[in-house]
N, C-alpha and C. Protein backbone atom coordinates (compact mmCIF):
# COMPACT_ATOMS: atom_id res chain seq x y z
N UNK A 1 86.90 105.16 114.15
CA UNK A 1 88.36 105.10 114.17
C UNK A 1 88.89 106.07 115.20
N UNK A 2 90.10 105.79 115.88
CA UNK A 2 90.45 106.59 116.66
C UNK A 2 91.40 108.23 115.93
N UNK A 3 91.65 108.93 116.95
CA UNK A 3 92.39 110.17 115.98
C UNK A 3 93.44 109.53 115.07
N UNK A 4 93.56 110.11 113.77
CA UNK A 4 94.55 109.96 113.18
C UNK A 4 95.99 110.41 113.57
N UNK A 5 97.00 108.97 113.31
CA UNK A 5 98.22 109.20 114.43
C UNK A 5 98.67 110.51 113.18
N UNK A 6 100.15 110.99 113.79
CA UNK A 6 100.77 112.01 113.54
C UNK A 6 101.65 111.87 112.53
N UNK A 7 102.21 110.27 112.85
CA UNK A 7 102.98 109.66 111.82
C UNK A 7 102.29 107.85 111.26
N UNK A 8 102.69 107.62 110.05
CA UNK A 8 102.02 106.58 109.71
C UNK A 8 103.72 105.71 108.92
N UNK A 9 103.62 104.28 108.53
CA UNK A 9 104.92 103.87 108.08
C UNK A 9 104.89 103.77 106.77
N UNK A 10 105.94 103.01 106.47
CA UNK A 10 106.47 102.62 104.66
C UNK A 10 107.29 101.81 105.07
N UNK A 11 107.34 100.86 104.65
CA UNK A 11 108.01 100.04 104.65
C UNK A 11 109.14 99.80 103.08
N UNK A 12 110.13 100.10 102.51
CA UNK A 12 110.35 100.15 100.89
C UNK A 12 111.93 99.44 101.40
N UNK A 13 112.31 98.73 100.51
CA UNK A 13 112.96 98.41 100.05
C UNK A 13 114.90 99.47 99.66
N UNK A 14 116.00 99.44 99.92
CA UNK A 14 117.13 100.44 99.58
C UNK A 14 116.84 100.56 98.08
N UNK A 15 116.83 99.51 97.45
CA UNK A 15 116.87 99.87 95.95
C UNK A 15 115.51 100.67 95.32
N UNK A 16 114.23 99.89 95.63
CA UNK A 16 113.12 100.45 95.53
C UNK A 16 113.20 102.22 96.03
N UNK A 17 113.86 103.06 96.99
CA UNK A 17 113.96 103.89 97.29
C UNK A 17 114.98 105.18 97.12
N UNK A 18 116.01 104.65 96.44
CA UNK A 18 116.69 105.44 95.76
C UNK A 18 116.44 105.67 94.77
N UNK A 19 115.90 106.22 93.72
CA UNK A 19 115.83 106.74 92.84
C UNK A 19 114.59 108.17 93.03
N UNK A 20 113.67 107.77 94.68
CA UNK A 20 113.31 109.00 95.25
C UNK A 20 114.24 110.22 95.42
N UNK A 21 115.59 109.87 95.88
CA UNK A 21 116.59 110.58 96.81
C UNK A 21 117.31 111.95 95.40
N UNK A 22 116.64 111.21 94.31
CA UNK A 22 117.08 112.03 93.28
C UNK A 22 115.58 112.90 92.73
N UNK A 23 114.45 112.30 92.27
CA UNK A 23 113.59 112.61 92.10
C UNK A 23 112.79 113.41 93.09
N UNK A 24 113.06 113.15 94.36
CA UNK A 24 112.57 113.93 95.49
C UNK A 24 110.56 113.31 95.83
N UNK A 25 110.41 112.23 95.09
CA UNK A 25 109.11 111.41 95.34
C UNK A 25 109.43 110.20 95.32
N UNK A 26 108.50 109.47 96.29
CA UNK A 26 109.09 108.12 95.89
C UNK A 26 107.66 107.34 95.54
N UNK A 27 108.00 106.41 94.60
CA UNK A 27 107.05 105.64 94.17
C UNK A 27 106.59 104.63 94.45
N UNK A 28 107.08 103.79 95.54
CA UNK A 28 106.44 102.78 95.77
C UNK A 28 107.10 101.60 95.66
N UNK A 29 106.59 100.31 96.36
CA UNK A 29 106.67 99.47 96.04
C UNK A 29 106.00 98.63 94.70
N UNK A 30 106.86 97.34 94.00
CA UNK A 30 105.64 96.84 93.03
C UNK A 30 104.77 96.35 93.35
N UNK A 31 103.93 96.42 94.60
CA UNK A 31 102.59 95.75 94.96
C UNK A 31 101.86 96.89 95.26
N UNK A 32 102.42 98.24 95.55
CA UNK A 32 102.13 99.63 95.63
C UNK A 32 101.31 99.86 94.40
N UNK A 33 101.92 99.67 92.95
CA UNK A 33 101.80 99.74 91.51
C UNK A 33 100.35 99.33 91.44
N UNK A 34 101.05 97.61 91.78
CA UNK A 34 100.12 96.42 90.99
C UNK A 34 98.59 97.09 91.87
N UNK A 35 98.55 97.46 92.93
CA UNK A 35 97.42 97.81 93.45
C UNK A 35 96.72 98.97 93.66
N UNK A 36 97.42 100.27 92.83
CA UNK A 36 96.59 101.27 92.83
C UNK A 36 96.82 102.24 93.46
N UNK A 37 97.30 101.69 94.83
CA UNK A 37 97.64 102.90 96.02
C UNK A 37 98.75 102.26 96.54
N UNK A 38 99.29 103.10 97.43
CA UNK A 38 100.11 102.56 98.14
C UNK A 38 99.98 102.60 99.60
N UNK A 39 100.55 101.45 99.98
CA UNK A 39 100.45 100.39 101.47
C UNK A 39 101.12 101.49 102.57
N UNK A 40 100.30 101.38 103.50
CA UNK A 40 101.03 101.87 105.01
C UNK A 40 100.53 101.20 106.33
N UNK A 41 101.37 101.52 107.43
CA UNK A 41 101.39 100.83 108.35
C UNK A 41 100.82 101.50 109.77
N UNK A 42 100.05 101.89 110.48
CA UNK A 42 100.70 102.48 111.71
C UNK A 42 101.61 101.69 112.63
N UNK A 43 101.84 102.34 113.86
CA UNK A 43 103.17 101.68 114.70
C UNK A 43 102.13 100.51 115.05
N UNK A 44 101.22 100.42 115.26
CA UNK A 44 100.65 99.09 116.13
C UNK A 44 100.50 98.17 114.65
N UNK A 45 100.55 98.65 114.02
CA UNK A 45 101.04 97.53 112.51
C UNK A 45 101.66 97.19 112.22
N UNK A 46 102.70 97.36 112.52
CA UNK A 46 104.20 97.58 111.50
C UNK A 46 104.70 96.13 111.54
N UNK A 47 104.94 95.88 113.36
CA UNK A 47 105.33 94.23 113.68
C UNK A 47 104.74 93.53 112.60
N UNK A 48 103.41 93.51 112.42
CA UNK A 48 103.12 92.27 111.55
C UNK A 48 102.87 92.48 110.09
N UNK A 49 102.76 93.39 110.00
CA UNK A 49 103.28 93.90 108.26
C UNK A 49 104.74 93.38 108.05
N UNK A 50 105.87 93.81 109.22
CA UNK A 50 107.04 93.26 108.82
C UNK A 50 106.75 91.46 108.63
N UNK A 51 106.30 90.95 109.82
CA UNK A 51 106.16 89.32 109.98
C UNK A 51 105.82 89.03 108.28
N UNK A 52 104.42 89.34 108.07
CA UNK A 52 103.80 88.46 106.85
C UNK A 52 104.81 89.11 105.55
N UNK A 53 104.88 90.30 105.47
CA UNK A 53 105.35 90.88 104.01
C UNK A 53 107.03 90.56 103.60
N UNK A 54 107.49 90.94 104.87
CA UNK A 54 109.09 91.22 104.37
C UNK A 54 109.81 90.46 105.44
N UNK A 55 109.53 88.79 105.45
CA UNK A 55 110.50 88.01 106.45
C UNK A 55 111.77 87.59 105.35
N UNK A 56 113.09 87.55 106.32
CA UNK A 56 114.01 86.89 105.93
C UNK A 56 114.56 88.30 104.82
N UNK A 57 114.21 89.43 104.91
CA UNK A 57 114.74 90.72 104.04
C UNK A 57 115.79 91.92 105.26
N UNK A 58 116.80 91.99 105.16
CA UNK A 58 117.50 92.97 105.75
C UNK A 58 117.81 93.85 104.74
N UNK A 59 117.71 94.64 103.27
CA UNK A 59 118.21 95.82 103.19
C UNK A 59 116.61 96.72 102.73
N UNK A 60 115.80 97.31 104.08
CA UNK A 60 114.89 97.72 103.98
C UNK A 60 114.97 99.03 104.64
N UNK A 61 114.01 100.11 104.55
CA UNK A 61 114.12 101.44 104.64
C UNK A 61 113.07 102.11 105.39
N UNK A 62 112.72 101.78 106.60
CA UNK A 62 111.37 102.48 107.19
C UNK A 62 111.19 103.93 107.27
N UNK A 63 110.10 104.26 106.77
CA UNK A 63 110.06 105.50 106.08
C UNK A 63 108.43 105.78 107.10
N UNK A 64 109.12 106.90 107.85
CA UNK A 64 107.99 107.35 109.13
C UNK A 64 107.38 108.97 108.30
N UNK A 65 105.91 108.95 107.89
CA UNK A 65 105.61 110.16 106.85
C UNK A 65 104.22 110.50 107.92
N UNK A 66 104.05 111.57 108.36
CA UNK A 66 103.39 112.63 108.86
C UNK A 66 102.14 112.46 107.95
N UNK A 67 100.95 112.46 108.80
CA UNK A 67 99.71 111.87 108.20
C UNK A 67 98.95 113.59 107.36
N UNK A 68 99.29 114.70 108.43
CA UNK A 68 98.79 115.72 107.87
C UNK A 68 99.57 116.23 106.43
N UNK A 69 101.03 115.97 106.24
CA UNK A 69 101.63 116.56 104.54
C UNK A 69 100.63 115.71 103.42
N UNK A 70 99.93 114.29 103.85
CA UNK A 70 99.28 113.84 102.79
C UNK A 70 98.20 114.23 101.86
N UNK A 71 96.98 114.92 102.41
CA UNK A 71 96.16 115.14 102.57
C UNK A 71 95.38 114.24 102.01
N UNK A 72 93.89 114.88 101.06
CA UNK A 72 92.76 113.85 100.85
C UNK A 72 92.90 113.05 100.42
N UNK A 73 94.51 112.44 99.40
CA UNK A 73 94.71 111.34 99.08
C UNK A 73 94.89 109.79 99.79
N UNK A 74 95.12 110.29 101.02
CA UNK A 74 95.42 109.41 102.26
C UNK A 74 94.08 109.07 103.16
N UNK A 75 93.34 107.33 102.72
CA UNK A 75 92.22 107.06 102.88
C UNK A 75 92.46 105.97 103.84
N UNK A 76 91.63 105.78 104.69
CA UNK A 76 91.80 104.25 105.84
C UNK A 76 91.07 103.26 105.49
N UNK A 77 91.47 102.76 104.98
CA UNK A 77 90.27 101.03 104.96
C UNK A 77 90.71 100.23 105.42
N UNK A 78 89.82 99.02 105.70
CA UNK A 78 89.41 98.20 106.04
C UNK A 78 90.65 96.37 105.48
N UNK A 79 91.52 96.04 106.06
CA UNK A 79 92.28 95.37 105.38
C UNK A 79 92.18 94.06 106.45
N UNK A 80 93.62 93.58 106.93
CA UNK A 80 94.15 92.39 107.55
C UNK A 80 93.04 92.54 108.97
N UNK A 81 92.41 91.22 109.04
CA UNK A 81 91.66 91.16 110.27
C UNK A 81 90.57 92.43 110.73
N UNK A 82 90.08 93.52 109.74
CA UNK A 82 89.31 94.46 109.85
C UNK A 82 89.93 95.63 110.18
N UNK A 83 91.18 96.01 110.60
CA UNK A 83 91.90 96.73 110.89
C UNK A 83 91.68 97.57 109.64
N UNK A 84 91.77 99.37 110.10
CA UNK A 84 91.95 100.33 108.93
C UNK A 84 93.17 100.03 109.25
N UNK A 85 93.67 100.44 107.94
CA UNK A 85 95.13 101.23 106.76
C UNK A 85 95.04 102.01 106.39
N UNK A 86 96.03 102.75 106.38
CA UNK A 86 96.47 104.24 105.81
C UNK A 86 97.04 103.51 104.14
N UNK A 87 95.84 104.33 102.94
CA UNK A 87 96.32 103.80 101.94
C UNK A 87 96.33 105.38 101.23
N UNK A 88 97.80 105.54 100.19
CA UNK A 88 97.89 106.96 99.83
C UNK A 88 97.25 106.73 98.03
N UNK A 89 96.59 107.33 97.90
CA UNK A 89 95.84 107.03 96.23
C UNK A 89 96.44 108.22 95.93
N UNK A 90 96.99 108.93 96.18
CA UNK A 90 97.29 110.23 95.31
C UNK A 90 98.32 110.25 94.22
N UNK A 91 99.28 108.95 93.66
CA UNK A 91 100.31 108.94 93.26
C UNK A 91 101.46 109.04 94.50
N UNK A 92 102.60 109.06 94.13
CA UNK A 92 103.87 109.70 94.96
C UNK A 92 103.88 110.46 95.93
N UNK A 93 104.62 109.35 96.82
CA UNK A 93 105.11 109.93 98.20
C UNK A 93 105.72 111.04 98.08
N UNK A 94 105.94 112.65 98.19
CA UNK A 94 106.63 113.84 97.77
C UNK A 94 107.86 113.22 99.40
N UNK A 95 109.15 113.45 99.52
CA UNK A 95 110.05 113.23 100.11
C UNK A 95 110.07 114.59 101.09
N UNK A 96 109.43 115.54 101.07
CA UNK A 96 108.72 116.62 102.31
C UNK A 96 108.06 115.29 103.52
N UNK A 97 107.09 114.90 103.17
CA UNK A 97 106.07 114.30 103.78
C UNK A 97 106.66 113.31 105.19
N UNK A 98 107.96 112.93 104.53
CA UNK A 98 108.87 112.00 105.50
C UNK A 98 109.20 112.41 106.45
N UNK A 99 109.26 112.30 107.56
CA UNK A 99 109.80 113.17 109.08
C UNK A 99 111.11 112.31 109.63
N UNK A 100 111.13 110.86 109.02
CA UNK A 100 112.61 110.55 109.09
C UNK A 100 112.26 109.15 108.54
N UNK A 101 113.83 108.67 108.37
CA UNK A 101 114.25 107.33 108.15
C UNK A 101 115.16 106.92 108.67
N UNK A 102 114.77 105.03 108.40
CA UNK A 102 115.93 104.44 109.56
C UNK A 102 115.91 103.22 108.61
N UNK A 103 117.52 102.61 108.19
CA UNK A 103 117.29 100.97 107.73
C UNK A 103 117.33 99.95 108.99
N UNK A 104 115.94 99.07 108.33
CA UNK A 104 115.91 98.26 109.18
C UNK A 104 115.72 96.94 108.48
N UNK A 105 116.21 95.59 109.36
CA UNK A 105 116.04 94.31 108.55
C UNK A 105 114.91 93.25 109.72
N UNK A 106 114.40 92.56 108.76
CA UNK A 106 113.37 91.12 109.04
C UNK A 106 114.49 89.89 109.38
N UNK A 107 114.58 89.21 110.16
CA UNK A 107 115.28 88.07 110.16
C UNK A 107 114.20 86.65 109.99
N UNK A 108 114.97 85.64 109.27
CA UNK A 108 113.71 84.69 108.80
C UNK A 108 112.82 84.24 109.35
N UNK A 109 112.38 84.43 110.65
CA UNK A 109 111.19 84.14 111.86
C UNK A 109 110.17 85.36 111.17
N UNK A 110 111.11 86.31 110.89
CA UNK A 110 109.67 87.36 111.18
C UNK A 110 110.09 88.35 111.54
N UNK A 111 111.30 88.80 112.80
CA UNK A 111 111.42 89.54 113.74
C UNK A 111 112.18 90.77 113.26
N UNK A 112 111.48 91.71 113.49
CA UNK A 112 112.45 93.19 113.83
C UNK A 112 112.51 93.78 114.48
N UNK A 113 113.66 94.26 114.80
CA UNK A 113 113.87 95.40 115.62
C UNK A 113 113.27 97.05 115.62
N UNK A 114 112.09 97.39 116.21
CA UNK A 114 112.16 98.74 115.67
C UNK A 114 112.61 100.05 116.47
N UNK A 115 112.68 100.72 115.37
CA UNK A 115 113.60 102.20 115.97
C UNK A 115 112.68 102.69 116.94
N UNK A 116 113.61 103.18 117.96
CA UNK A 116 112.90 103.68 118.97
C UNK A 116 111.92 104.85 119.14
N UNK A 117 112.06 105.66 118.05
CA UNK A 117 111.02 106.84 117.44
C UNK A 117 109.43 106.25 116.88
N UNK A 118 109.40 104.69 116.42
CA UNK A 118 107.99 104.48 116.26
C UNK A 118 107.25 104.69 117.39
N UNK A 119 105.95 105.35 116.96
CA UNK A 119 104.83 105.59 118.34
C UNK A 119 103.78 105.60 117.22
């Protein structure tokens, strides 16, 4: 694998994500739950994580989290087309870990726009 980037994504949902903004962790999506860990993206992912997962969704919350606040809970495997993923098994995202956010929407093709800070 190459170095681990600096920042990795989240993709969540406005509603799914407020109730972090109070709790100060956020929990996830329900496929986050249903599966144990929770899902991440790097920037050369994100496009098609948005395409397959969240087409035709505009009130979404990209959530850019710094790979070093995670630590050993944050494992890479092996997923879509052999590609590692950044998957966090530790429980809850702590809302430290985040280095920023931006809402962003899917239009029904697939397509998003992303913020100019993904790298």
């Amino acid at each position: 694998m190459s170095p681990m980037p600096d920042l990795i994504y989240k993709i969540a949902t406005s509603a799914s994500f407020a109730p972090a903004r109070l709790s100060g962790q956020y929990q996830g999506m329900p496929i986050d739950a249903a599966d144990g860990y929770m899902h991440f993206s790097t920037a050369t992912q994100l496009a098609e994580t948005l395409r397959l997962h969240f087409k035709g969704q505009s009130d979404l919350v990209l959530l850019a989290v710094r790979t070093a606040d995670l630590g050993e809970g944050l494992v890479w495997e092996p997923s879509r087309g052999g590609q590692l993923f950044p998957h966090l098994y530790s429980g809850a995202l702590p809302l430290e870990a985040i280095a920023w956010e931006e809402p962003i929407s899917v239009d029904g093709e697939g397509n998003c726009t992303l913020p100019e800070a993904v790298q």
